[in-house]
C-alpha atoms as a PDB file:
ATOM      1  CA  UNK A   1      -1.498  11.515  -8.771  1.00  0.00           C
ATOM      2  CA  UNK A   2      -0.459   8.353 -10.069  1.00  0.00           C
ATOM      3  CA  UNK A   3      -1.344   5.127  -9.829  1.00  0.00           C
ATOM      4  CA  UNK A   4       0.674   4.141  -7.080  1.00  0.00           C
ATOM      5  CA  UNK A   5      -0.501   7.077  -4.771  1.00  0.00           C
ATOM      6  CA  UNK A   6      -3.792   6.321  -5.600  1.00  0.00           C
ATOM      7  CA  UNK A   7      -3.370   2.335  -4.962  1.00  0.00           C
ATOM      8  CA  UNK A   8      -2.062   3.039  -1.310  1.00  0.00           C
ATOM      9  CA  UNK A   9      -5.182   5.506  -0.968  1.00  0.00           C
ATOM     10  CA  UNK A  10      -7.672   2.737  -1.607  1.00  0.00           C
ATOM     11  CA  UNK A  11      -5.912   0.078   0.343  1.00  0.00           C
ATOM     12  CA  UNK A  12      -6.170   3.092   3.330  1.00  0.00           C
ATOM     13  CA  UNK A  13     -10.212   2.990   2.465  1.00  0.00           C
ATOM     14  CA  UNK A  14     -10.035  -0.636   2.352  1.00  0.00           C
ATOM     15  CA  UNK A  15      -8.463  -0.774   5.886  1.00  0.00           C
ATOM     16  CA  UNK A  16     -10.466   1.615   7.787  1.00  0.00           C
ATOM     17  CA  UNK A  17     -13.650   0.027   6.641  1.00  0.00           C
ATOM     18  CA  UNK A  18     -12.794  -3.286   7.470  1.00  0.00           C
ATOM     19  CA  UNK A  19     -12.009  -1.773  10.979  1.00  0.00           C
ATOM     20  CA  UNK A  20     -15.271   0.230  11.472  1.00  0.00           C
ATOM     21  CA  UNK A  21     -16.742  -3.794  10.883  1.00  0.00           C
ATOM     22  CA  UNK A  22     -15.003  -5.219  13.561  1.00  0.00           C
ATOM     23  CA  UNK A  23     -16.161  -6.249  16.987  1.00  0.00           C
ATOM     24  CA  UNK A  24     -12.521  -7.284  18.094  1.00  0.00           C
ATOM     25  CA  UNK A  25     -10.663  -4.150  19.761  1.00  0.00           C
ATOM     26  CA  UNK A  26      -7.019  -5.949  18.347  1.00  0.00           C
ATOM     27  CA  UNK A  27      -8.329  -6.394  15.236  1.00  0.00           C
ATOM     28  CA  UNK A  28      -9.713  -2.760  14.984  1.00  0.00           C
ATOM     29  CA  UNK A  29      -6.443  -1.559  15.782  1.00  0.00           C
ATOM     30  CA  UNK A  30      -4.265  -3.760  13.251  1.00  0.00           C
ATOM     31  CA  UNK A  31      -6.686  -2.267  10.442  1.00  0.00           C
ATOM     32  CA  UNK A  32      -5.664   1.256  11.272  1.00  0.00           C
ATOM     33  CA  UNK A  33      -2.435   0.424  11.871  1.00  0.00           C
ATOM     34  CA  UNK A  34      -2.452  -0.732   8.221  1.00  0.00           C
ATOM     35  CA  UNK A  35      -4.578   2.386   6.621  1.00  0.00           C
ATOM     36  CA  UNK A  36      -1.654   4.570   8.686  1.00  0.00           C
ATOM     37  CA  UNK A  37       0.960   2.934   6.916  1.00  0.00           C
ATOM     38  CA  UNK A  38      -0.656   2.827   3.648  1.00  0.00           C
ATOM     39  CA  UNK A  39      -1.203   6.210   4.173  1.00  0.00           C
ATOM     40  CA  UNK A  40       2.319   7.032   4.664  1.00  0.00           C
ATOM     41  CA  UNK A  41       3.175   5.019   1.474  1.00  0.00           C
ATOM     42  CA  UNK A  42       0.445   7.349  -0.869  1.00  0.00           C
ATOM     43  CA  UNK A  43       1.843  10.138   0.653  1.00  0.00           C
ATOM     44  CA  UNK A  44       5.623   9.244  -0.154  1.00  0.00           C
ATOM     45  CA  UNK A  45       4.720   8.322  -3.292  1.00  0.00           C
ATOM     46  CA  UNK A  46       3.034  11.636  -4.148  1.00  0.00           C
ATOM     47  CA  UNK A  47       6.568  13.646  -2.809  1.00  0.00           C
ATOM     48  CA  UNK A  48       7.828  11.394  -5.035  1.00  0.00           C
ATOM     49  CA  UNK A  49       5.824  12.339  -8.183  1.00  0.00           C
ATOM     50  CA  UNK A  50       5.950  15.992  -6.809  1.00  0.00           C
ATOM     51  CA  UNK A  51       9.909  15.956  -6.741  1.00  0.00           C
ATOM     52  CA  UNK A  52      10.057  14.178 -10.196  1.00  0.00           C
ATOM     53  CA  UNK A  53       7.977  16.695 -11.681  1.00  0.00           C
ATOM     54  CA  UNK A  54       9.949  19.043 -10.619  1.00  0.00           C
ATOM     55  CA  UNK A  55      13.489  17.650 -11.887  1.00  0.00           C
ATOM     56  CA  UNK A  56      11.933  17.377 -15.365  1.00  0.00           C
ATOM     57  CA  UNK A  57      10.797  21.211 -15.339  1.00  0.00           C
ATOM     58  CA  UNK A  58      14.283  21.700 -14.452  1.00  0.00           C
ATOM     59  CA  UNK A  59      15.884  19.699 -17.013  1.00  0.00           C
ATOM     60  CA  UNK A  60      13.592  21.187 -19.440  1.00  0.00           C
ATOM     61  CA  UNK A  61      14.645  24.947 -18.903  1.00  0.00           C
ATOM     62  CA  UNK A  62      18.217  24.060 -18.730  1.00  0.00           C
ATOM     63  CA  UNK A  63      17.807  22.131 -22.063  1.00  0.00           C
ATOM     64  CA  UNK A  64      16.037  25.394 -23.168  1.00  0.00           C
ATOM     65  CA  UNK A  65      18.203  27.454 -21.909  1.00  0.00           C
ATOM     66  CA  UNK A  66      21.419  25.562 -23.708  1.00  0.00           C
ATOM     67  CA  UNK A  67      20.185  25.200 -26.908  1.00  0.00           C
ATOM     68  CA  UNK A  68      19.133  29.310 -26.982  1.00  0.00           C
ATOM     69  CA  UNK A  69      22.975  29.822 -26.258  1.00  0.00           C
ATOM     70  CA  UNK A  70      24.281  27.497 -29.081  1.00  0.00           C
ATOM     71  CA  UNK A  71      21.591  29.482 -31.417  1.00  0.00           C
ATOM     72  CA  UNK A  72      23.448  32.410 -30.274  1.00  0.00           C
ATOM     73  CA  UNK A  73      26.856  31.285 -30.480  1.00  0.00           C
ATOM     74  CA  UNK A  74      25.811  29.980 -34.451  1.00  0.00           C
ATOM     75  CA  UNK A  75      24.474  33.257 -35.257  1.00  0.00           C
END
């Protein structure tokens, strides 16, 4: 997880404690409102580390893959 992900998580935290302290039903709801949405952002962000993984595993066996043909093709 990186950084980011883990940023939005805590800001989440941040927000739902802050509403469990309030006596003020708007206020309450404007705090999850926010942990929601910063919820959604750690959770984007994680796809998004997920996905980039991903592309450089890819890149990595194609790169593998190309340089075992030129070894062939040189042999």
């Amino acid at each position: 997880m990186t950084t980011h992900a883990q940023f939005y998580l805590t800001r989440a935290a941040v927000a739902r404690e802050l509403a469990d302290g309030c006596k003020l039903d708007n206020v309450r709801e404007s705090h999850l409102r926010a942990a929601e949405a910063w919820d959604g952002f750690a959770a984007r962000a994680m796809k998004a580390d997920l996905m980039r993984a991903e592309e450089l595993k890819r890149k990595s066996a194609e790169s593998g893959a190309s340089q075992m043909e030129v070894a062939t093709l040189e042999s």
